[in-house]
N, C-alpha and C. Protein backbone atom coordinates (compact mmCIF):
# COMPACT_ATOMS: atom_id res chain seq x y z
N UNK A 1 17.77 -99.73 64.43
CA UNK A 1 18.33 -99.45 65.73
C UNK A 1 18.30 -97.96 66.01
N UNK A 2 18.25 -97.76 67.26
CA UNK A 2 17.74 -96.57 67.93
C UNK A 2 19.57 -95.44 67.43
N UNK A 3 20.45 -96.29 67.64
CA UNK A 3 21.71 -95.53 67.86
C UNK A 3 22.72 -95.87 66.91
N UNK A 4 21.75 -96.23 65.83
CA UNK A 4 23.26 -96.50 64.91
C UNK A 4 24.23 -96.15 64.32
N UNK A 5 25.24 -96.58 64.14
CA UNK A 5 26.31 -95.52 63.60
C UNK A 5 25.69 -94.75 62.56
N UNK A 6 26.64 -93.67 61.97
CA UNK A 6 26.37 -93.07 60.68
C UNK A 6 27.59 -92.79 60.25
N UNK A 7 27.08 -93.14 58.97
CA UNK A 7 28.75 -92.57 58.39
C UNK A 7 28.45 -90.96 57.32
N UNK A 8 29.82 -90.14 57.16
CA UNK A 8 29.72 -88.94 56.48
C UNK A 8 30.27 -89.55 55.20
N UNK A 9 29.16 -89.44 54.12
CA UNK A 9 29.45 -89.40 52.92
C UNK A 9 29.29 -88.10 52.16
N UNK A 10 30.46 -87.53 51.27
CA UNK A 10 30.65 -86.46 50.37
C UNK A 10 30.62 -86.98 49.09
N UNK A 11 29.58 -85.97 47.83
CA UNK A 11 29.50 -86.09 46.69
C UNK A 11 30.80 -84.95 46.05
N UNK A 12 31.54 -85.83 45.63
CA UNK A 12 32.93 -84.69 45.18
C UNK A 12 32.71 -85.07 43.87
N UNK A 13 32.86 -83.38 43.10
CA UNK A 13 32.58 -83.38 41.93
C UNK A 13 33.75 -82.97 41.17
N UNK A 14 34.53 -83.51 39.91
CA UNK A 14 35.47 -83.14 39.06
C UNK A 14 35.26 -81.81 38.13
N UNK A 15 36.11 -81.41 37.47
CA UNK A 15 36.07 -80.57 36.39
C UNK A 15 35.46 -81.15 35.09
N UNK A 16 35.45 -82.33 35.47
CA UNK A 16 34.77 -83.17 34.48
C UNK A 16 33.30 -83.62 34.22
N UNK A 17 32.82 -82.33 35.28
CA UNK A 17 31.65 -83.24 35.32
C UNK A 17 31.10 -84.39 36.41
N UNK A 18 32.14 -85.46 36.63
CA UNK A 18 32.09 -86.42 36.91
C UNK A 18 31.77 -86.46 38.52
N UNK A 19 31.28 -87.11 39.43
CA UNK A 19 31.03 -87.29 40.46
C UNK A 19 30.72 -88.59 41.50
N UNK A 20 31.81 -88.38 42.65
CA UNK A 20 32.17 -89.54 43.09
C UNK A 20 31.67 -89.72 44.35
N UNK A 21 31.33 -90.57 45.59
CA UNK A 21 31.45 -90.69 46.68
C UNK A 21 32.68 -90.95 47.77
N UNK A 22 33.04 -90.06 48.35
CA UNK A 22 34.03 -90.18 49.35
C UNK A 22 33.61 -90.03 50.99
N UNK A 23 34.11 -90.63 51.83
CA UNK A 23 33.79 -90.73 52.98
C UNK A 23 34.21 -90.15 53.72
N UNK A 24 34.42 -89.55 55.13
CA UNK A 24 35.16 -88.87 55.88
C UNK A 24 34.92 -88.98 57.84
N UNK A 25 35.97 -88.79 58.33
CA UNK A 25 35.46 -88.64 59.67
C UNK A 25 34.55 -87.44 60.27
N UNK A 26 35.11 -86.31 59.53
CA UNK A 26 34.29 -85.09 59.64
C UNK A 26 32.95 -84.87 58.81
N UNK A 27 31.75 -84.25 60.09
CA UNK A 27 30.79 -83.78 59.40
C UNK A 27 30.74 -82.42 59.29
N UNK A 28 31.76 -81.62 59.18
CA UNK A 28 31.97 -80.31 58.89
C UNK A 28 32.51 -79.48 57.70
N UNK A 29 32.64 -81.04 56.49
CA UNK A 29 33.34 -80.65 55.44
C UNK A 29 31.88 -79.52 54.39
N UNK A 30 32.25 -78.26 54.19
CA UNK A 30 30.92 -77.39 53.31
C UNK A 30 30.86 -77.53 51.91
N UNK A 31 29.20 -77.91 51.34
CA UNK A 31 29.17 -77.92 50.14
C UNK A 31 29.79 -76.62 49.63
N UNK A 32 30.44 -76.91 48.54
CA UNK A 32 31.46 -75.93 47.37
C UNK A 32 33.34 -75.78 47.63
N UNK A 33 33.94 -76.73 49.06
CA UNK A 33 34.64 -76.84 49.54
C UNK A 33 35.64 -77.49 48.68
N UNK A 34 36.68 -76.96 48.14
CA UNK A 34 37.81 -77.88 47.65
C UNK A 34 38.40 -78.69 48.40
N UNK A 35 38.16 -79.99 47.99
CA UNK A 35 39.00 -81.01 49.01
C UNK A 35 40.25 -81.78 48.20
N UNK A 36 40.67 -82.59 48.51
CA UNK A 36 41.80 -83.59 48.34
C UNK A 36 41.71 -85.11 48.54
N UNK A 37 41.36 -85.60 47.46
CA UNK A 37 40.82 -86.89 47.41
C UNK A 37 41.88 -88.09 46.22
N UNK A 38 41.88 -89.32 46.54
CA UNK A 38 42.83 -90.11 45.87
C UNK A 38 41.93 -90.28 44.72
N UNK A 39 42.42 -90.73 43.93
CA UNK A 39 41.85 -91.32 42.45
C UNK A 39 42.23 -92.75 42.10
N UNK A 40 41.31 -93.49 41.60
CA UNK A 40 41.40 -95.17 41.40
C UNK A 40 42.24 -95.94 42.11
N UNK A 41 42.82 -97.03 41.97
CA UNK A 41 43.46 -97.48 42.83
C UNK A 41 45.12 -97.20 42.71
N UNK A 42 45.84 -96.35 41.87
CA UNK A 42 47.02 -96.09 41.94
C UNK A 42 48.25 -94.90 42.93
N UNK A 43 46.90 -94.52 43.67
CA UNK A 43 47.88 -93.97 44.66
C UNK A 43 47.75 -92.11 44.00
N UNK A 44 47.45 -91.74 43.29
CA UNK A 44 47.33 -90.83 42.56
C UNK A 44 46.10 -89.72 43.04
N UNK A 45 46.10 -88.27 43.72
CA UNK A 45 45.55 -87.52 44.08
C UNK A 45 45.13 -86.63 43.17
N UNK A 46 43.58 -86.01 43.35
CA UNK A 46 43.21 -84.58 42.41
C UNK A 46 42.27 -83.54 43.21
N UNK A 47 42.03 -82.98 42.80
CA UNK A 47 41.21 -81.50 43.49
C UNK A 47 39.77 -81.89 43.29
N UNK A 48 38.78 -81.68 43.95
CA UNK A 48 37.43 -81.94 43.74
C UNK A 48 36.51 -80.88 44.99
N UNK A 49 35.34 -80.74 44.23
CA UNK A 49 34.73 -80.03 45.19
C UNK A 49 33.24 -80.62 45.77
N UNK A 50 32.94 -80.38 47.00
CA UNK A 50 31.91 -80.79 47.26
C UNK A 50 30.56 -80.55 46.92
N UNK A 51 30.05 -81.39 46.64
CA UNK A 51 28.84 -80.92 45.68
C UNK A 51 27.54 -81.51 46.45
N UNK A 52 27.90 -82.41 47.30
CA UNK A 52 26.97 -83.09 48.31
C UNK A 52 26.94 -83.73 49.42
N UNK A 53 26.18 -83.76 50.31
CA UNK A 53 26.57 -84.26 51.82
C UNK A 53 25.61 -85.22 52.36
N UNK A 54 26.06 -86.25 52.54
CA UNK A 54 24.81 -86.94 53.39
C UNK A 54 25.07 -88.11 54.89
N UNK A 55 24.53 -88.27 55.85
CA UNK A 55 25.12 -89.00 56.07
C UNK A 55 24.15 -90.47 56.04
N UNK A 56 24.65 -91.38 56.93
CA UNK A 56 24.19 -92.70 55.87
C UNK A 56 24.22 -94.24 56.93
N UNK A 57 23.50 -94.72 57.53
CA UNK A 57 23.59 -95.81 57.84
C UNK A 57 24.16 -97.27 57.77
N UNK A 58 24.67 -98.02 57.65
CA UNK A 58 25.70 -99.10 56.76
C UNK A 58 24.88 -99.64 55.85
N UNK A 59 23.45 -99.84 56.01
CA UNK A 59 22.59 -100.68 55.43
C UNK A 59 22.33 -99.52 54.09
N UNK A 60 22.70 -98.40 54.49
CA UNK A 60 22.12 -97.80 52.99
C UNK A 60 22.93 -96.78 52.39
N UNK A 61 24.09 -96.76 52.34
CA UNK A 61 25.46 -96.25 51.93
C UNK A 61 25.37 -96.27 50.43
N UNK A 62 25.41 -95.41 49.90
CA UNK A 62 25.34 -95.09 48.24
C UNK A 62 26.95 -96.04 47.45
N UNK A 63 27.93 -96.59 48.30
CA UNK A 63 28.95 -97.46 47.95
C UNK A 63 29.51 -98.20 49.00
N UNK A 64 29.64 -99.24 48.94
CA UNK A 64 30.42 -100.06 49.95
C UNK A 64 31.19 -99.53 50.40
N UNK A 65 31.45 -99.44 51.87
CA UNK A 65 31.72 -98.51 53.05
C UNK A 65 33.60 -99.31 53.27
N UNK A 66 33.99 -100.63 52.72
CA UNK A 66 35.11 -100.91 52.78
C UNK A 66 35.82 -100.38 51.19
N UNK A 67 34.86 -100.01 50.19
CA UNK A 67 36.05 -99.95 49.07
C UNK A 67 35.44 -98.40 48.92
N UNK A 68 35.08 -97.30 49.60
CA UNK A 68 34.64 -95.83 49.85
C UNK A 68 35.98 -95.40 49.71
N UNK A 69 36.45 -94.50 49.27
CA UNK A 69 37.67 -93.49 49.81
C UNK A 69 37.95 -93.11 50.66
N UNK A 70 38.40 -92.08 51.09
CA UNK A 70 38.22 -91.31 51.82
C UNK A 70 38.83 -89.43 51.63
N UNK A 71 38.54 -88.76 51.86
CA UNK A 71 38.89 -87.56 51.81
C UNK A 71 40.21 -87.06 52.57
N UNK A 72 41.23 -86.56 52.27
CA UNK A 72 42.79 -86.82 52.44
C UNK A 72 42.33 -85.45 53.19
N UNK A 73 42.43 -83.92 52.91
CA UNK A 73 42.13 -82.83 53.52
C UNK A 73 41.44 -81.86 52.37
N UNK A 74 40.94 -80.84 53.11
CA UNK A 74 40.58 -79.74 52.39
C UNK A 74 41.59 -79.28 51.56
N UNK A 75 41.51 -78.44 50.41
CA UNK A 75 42.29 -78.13 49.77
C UNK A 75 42.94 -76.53 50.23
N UNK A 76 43.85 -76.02 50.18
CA UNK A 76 44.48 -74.55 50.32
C UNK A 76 45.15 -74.31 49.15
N UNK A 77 45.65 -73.07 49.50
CA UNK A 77 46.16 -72.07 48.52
C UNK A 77 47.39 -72.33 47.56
N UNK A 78 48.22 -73.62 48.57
CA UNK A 78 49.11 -74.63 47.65
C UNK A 78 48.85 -76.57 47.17
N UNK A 79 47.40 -76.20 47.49
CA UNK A 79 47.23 -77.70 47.10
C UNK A 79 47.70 -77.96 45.73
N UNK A 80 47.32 -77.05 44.36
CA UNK A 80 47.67 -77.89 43.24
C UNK A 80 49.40 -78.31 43.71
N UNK A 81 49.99 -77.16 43.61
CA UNK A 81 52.03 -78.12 44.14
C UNK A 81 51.60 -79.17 44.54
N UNK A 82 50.65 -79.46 46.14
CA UNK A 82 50.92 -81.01 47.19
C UNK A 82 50.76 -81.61 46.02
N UNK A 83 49.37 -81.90 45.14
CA UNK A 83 48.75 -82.90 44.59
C UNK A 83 50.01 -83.39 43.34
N UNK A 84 50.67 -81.99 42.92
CA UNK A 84 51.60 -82.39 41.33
C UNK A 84 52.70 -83.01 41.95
N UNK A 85 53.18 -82.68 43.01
CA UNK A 85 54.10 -83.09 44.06
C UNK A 85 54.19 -84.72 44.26
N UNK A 86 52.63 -84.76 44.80
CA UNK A 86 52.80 -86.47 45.27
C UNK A 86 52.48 -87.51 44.03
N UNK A 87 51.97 -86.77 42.93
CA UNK A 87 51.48 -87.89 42.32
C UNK A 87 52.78 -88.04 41.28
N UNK A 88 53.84 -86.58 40.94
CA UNK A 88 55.11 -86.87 40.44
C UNK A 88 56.05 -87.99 41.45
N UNK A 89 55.41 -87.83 42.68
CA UNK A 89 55.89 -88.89 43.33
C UNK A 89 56.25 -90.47 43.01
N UNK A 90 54.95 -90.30 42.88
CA UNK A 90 54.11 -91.61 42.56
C UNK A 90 54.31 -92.52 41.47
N UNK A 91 54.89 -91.19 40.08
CA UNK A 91 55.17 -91.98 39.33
C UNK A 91 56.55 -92.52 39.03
N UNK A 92 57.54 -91.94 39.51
CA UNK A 92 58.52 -91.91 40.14
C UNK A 92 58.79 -93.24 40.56
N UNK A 93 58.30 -93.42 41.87
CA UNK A 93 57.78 -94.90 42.74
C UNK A 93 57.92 -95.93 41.49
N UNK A 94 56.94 -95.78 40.99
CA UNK A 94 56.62 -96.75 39.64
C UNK A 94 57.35 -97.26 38.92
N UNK A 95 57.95 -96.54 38.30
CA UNK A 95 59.39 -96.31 37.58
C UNK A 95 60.64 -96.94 37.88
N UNK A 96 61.01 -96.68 39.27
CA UNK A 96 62.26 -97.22 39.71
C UNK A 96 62.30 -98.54 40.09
């Protein structure tokens, strides 16, 4: 199709090495950009940086476009606090 959607997929990369696909509304997020992204399914946030950008048609999406992430915000100058913040949250939640 002449006009098909596209979606913004980001390659966010860990300290680990490791590297994930996350999705976003914005196509303005810049490779080397600290963002703010959830981790597995527990509700639990970490720091990651962008390492790649693409965008992507439904038919050819590097991960299923319903179980994709998504990218929470860029990171700033107090993200590690938000992230230790919500995920002490979180476990918290758990707990009680």
């Amino acid at each position: 199709m002449l006009f098909e959607k596209k979606y913004n997929y980001y390659l966010v990369k860990f300290d680990d090495e490791r590297t994930y696909w996350y999705r976003s509304l914005s196509a303005f997020h810049r490779l080397g950009t600290k963002v703010i992204v959830p981790i597995s399914n527990n509700g639990k946030w970490k720091i990651g940086t962008i390492a790649g950008k693409q965008k992507f048609v439904l038919k050819d999406v590097p991960y299923p476009l319903i179980k994709t992430k998504g990218i929470i915000q860029e990171a700033g100058l107090l993200s590690e606090n938000k992230v230790a913040l919500h995920n002490t949250e979180i476990d918290g939640f758990r707990t009680a």
